[in-house]
Structures are given as structure tokens and as C-alpha cells.
C-alpha atoms as a PDB file:
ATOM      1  CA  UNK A   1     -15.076  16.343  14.576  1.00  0.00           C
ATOM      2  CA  UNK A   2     -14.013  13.584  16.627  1.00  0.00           C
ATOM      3  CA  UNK A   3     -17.463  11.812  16.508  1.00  0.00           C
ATOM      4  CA  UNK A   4     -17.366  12.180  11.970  1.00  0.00           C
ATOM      5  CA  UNK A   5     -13.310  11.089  11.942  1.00  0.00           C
ATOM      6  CA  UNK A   6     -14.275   8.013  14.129  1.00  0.00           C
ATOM      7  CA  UNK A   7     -17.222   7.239  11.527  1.00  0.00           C
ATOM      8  CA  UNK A   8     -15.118   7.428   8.669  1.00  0.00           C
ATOM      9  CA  UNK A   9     -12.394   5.924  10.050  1.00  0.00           C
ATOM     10  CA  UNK A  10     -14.539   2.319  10.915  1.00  0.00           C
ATOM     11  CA  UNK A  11     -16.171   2.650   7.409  1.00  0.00           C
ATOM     12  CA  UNK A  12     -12.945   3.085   5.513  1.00  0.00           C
ATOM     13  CA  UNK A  13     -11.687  -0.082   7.711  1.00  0.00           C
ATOM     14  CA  UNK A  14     -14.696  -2.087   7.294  1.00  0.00           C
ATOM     15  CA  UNK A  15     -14.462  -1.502   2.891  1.00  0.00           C
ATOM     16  CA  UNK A  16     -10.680  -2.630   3.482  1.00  0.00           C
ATOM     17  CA  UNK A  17     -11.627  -5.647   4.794  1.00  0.00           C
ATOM     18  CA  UNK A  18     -15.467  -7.058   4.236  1.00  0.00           C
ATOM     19  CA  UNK A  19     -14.840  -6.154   0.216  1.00  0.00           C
ATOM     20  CA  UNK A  20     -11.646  -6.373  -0.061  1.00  0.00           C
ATOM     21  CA  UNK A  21     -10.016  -8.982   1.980  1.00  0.00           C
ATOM     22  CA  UNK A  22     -13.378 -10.942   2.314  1.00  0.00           C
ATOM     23  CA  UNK A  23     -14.155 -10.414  -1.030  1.00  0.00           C
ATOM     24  CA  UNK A  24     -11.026 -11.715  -2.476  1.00  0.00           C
ATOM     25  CA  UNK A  25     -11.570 -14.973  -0.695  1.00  0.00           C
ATOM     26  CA  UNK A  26     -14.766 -14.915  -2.567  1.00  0.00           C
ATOM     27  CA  UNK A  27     -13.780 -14.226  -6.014  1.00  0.00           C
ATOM     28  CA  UNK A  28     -10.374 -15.649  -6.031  1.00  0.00           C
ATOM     29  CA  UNK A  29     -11.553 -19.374  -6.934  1.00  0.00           C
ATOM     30  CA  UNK A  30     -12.773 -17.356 -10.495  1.00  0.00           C
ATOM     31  CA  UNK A  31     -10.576 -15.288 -11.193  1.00  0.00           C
ATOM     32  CA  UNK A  32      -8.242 -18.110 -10.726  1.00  0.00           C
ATOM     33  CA  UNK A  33      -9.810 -20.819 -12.768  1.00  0.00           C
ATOM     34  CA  UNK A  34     -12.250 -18.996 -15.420  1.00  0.00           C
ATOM     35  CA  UNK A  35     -10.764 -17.659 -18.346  1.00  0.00           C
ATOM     36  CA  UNK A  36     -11.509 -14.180 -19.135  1.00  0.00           C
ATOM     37  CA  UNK A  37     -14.698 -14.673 -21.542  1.00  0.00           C
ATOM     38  CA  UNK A  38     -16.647 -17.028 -18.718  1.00  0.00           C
ATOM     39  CA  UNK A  39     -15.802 -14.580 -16.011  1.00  0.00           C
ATOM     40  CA  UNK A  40     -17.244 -11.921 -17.950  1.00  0.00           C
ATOM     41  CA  UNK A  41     -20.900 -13.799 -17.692  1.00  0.00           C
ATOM     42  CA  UNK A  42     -20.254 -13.930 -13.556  1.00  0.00           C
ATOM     43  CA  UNK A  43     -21.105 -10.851 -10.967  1.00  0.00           C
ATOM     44  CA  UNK A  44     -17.001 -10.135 -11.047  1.00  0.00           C
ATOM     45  CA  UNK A  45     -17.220  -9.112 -14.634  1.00  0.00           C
ATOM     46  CA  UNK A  46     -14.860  -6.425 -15.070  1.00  0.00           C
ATOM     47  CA  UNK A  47     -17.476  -4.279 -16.494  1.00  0.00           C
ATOM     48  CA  UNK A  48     -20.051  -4.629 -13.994  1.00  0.00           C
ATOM     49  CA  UNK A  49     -20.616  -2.787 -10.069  1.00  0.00           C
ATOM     50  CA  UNK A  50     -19.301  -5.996  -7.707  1.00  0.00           C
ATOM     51  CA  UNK A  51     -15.865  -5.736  -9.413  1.00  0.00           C
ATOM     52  CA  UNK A  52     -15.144  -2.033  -9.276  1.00  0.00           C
ATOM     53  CA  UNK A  53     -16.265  -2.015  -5.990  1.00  0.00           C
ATOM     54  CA  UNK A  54     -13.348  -4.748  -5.071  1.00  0.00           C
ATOM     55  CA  UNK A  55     -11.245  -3.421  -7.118  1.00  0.00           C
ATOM     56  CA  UNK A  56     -10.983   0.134  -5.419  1.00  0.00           C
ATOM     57  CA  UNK A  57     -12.044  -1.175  -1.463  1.00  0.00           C
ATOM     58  CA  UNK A  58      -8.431  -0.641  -0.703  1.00  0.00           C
ATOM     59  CA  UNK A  59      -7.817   1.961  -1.704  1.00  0.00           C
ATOM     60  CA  UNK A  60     -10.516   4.157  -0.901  1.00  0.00           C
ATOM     61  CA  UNK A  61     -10.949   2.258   2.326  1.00  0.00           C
ATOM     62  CA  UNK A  62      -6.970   3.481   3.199  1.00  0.00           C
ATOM     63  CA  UNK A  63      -8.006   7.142   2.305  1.00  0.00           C
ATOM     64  CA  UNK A  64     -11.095   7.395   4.308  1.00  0.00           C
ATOM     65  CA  UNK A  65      -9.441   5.461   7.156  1.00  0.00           C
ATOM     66  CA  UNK A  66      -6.122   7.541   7.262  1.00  0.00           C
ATOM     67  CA  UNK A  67      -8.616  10.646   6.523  1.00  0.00           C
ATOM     68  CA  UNK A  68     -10.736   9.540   9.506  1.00  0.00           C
ATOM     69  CA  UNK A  69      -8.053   9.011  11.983  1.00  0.00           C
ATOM     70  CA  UNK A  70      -6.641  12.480  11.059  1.00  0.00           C
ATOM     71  CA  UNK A  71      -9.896  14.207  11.464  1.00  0.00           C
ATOM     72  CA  UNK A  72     -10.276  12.104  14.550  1.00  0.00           C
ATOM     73  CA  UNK A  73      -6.782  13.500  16.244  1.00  0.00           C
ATOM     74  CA  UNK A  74      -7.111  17.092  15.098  1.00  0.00           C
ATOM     75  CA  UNK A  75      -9.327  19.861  16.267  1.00  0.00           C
ATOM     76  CA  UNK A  76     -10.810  21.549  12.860  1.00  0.00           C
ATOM     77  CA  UNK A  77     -11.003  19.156   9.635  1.00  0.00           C
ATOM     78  CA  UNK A  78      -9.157  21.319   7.426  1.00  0.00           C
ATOM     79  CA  UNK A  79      -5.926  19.739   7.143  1.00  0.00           C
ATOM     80  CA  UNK A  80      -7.972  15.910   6.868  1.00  0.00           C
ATOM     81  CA  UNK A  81     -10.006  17.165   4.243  1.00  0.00           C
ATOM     82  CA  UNK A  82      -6.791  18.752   2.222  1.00  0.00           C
ATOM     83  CA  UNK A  83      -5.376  15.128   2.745  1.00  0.00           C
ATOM     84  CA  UNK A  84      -8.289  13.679   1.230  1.00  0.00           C
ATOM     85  CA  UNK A  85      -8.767  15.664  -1.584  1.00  0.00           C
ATOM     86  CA  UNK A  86      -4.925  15.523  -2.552  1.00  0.00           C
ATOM     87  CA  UNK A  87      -4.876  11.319  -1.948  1.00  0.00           C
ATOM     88  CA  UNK A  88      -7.969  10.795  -4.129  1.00  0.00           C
ATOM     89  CA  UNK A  89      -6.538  13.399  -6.417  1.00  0.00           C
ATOM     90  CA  UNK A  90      -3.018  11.428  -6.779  1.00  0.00           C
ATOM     91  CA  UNK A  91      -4.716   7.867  -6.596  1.00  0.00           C
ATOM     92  CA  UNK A  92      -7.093   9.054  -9.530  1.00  0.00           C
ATOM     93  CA  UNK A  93      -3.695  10.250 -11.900  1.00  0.00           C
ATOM     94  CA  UNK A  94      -2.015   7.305 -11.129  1.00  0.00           C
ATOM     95  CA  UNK A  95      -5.237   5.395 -12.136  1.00  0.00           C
ATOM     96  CA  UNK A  96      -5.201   6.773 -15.398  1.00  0.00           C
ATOM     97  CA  UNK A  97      -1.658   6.778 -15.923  1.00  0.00           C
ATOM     98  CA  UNK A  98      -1.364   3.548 -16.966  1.00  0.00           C
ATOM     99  CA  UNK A  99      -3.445   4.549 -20.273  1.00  0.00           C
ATOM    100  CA  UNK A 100      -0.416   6.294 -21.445  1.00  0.00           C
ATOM    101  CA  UNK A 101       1.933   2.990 -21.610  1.00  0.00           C
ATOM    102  CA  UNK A 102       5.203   1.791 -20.484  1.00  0.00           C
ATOM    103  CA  UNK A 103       7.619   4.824 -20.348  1.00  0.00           C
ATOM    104  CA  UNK A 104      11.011   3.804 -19.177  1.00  0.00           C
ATOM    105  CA  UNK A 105      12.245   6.931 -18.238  1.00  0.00           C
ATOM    106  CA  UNK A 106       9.629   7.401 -15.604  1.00  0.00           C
ATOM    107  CA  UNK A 107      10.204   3.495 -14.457  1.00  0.00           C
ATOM    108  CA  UNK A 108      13.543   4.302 -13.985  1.00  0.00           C
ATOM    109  CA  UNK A 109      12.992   8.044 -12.330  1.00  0.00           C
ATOM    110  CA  UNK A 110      10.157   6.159  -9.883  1.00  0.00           C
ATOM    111  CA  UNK A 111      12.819   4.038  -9.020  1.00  0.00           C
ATOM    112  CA  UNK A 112      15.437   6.464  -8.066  1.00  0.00           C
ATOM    113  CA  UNK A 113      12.780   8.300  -6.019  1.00  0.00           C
ATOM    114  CA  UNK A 114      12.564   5.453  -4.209  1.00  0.00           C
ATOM    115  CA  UNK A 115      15.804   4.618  -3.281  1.00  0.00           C
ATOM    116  CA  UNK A 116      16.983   7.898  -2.668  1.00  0.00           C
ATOM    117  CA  UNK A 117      13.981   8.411   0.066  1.00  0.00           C
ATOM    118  CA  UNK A 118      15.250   4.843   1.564  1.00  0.00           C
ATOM    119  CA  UNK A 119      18.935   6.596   1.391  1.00  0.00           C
ATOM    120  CA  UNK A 120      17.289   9.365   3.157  1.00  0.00           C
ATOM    121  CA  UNK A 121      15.236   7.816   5.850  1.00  0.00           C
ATOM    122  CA  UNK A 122      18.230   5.285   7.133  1.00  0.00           C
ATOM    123  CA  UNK A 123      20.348   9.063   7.178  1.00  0.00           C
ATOM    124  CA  UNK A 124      17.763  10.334   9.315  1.00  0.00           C
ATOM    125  CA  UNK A 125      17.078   6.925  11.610  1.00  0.00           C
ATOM    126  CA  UNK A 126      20.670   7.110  12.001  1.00  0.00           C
ATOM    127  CA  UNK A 127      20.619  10.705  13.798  1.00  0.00           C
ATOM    128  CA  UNK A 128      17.542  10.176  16.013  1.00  0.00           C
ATOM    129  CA  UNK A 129      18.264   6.860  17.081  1.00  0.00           C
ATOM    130  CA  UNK A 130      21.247   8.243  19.795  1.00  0.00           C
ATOM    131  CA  UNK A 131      18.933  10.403  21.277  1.00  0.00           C
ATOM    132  CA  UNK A 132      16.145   7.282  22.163  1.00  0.00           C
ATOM    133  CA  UNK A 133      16.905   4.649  24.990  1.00  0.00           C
ATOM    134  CA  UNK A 134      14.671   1.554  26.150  1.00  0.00           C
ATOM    135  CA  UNK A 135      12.150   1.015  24.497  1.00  0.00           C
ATOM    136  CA  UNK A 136      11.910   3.596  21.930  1.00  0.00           C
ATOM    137  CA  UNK A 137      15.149   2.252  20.582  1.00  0.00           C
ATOM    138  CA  UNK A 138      13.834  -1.100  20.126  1.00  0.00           C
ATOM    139  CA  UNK A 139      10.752  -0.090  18.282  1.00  0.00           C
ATOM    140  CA  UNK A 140      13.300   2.040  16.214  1.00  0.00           C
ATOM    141  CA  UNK A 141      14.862  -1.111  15.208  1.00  0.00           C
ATOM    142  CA  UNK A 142      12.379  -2.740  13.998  1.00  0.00           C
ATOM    143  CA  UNK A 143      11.468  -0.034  12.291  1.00  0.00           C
ATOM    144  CA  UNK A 144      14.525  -0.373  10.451  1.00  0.00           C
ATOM    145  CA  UNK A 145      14.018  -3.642   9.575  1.00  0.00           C
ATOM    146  CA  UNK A 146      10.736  -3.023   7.789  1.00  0.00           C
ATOM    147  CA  UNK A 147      12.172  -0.400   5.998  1.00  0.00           C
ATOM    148  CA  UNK A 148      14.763  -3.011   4.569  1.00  0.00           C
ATOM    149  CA  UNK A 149      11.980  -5.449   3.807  1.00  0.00           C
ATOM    150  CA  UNK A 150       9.951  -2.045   1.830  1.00  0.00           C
ATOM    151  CA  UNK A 151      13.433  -1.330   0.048  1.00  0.00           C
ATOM    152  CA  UNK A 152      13.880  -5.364  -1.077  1.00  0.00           C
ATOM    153  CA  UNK A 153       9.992  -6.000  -2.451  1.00  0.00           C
ATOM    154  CA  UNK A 154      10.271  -3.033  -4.363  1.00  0.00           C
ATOM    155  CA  UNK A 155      13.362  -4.121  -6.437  1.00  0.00           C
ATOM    156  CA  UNK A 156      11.522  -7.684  -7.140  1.00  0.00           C
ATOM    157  CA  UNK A 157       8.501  -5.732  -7.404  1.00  0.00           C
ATOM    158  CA  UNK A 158      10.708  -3.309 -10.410  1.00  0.00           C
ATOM    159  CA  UNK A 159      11.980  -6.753 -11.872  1.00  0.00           C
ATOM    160  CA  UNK A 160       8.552  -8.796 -11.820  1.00  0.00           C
ATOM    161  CA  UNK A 161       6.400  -5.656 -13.481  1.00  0.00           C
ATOM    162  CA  UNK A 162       9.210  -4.474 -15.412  1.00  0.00           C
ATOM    163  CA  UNK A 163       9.707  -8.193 -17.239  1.00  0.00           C
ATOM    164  CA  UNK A 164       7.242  -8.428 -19.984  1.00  0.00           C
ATOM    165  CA  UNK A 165       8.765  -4.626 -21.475  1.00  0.00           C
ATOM    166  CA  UNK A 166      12.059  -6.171 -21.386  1.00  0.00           C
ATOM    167  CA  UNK A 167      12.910  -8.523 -24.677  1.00  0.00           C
ATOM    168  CA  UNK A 168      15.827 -10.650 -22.840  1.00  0.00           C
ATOM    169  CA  UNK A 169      13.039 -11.411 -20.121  1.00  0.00           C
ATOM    170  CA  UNK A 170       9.938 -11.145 -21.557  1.00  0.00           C
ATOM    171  CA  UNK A 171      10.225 -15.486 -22.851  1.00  0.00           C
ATOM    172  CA  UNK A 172      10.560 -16.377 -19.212  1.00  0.00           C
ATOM    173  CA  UNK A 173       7.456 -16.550 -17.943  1.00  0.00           C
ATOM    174  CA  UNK A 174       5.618 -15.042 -14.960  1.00  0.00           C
ATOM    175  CA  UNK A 175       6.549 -16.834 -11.643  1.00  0.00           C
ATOM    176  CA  UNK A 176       4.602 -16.743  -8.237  1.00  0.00           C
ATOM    177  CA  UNK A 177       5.096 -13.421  -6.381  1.00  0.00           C
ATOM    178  CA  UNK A 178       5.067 -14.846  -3.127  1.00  0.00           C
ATOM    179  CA  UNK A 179       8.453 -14.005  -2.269  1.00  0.00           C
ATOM    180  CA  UNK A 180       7.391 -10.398  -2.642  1.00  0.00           C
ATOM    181  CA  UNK A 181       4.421 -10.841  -0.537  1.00  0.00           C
ATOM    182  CA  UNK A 182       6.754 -12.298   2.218  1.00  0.00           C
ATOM    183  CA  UNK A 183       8.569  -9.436   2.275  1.00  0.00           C
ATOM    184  CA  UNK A 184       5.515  -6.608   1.987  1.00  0.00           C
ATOM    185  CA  UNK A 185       4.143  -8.982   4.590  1.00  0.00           C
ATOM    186  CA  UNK A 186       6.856  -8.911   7.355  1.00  0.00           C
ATOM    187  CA  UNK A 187       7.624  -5.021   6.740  1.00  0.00           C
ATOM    188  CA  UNK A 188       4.008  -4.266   7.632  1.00  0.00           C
ATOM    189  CA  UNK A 189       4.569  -6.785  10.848  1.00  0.00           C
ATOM    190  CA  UNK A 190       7.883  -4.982  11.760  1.00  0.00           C
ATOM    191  CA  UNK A 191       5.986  -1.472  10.760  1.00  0.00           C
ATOM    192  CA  UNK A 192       3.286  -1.963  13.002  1.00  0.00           C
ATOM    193  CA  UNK A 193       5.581  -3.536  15.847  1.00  0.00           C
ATOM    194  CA  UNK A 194       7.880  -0.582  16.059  1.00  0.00           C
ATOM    195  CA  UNK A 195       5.018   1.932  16.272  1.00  0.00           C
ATOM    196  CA  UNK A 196       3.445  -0.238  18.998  1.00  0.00           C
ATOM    197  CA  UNK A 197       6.859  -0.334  21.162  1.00  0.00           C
ATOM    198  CA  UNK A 198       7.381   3.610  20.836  1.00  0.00           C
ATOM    199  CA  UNK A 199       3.790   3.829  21.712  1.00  0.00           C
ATOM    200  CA  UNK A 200       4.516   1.572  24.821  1.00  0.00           C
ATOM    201  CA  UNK A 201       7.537   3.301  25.583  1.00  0.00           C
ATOM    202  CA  UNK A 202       5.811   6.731  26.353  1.00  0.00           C
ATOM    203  CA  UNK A 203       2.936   5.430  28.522  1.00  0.00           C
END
């Protein structure tokens, strides 16, 4: 079990980032400058192989990888393979989803699952943090931090995909989403930093 979860683990990395971290760096320069009928006669067509295979790398790459490192930590593969079934089950209906169109009420309900979870998690930080010392409470910290930076790129994130439904928006124009990726960015950072200083903080 340990030997497979490794396996899948290292494939579901390498799809992350040879296709789709690599592979943006390769097609970016056409998606950015080809209009949509001369990209269609390229290999990144959106009806052809190369760009579904992109298109999903992270994805599928983040299931197999988080299914991988489960099945790597547990001792029977029944609980990974549940996992993986129910990700590519919800990743699948969220896919098609978006053939339905823009409902508002389930914007809006998305939305209020989200910041009620955020609500939720600081309530629950807040208890366990006065039980950790050293270490542990740093890593908790920035922990917390990341969590703010989640909370603030998905509001822009609400505003920025919610614009074009929205008349009184809609004549403004797109503009560059790089403040959201700053803060997506930096919450992974401060993710992965916290986990690293609890992990420290046990050894």
C-alpha cells in the first residue's frame, strides 16, 4: 500500500507540474496573443487532446496526489479510494455545473458557506491555540494569517467572476487579477509554513 500511494502520489505531482505549470509557460504566449479562431488551428485547440490534458493536470494531479499520500499514510486503501471516488465525483458536478448558467441564489449561498466555515475555523483556532506553546503556536499563527489571505481572494474572487452578471458592473471592463493571485499566493506560503513549524515543533 505504501509502495502504490508513493507511485501515485509522484505521478499526481509530476501532472501538476510538467503539464500544468510547465505547460502553461508553453501555451501562455497563444493563448495570450491568438485570437480564438487562429488558436483553434494550433495543438492547444480547445477541441483537441494537448488542451484537455492542461486543462484538467491540476486537478486530477491534486486528487491522485492527496489520494496517494493518503494511501501512503494508512494501512488498507479503503478510506483513499472513498476519497478518490467522492473528489472526482464532486470535481466532475462542478464541471458540468457551469452548463446550467449563472444562478444567483447559489452565488450567494456558495458565498455564505464560505464565510461561515472562515467564522467557524477562527472559533475553533481560537480554542486550540491556549493549549499549544513554542513552536506549535507560531505555526498556528501563520496559519491564521493564510486563512485571512483565503477569506480576502475569495471576496475579489466573488466580485471579479460575479461582474459581467451584474448590469451596474458589467461596462467596466475586466482588470488584471493579480491582486488575487497575491493573496492565493501568500496564503499557500503561510499554509505551508505553519504546517512545517507544527511539524518541527513535534520532532
Amino acid at each position: 500500500m505504501k509502495r502504490a500511494g508513493w507511485i501515485i502520489f509522484v505521478a499526481g505531482l509530476l501532472y501538476m507540474v510538467l503539464v500544468g505549470w510547465v505547460g502553461s509557460w508553453i501555451n501562455a504566449p497563444q493563448f495570450r496573443n491568438l485570437p480564438l479562431g487562429e488558436l483553434q488551428d494550433t495543438m492547444w485547440s480547445l477541441e483537441k487532446p494537448p488542451f484537455w490534458v492542461w486543462a484538467f493536470s491540476v486537478p486530477v494531479g491534486a486528487i491522485l496526489a492527496a489520494v496517494g499520500i493518503l494511501l501512503h499514510a494508512s494501512r488498507n486503501g479503503s478510506r483513499a479510494g472513498l476519497m478518490g471516488v467522492a473528489l472526482f465525483l464532486v470535481s466532475g458536478l462542478a464541471y458540468f455545473a457551469t452548463r446550467i448558467g449563472h444562478m444567483p441564489l447559489l452565488f450567494g449561498i456558495g458565498g455564505g458557506l464560505i464565510l461561515s466555515s472562515f467564522v467557524g475555523i477562527l472559533w475553533l483556532w481560537g480554542k486550540r491555540r491556549g493549549s499549544l506553546s513554542g513552536a506549535a503556536r507560531v505555526g498556528a499563527d501563520l496559519q491564521l494569517v493564510a486563512y485571512v489571505f483565503f477569506i480576502t481572494a475569495a471576496w475579489y474572487l466573488c466580485g471579479r467572476l460575479g461582474q459581467p452578471y451584474l448590469a451596474s458592473m458589467s461596462e467596466l471592463g475586466q482588470s488584471s487579477p493579480l491582486d488575487i493571485m497575491i493573496y492565493l499566493a501568500l496564503g499557500w506560503v503561510f499554509l505551508f509554513l505553519g504546517h512545517l513549524k507544527m511539524d518541527r515543533s513535534r520532532s
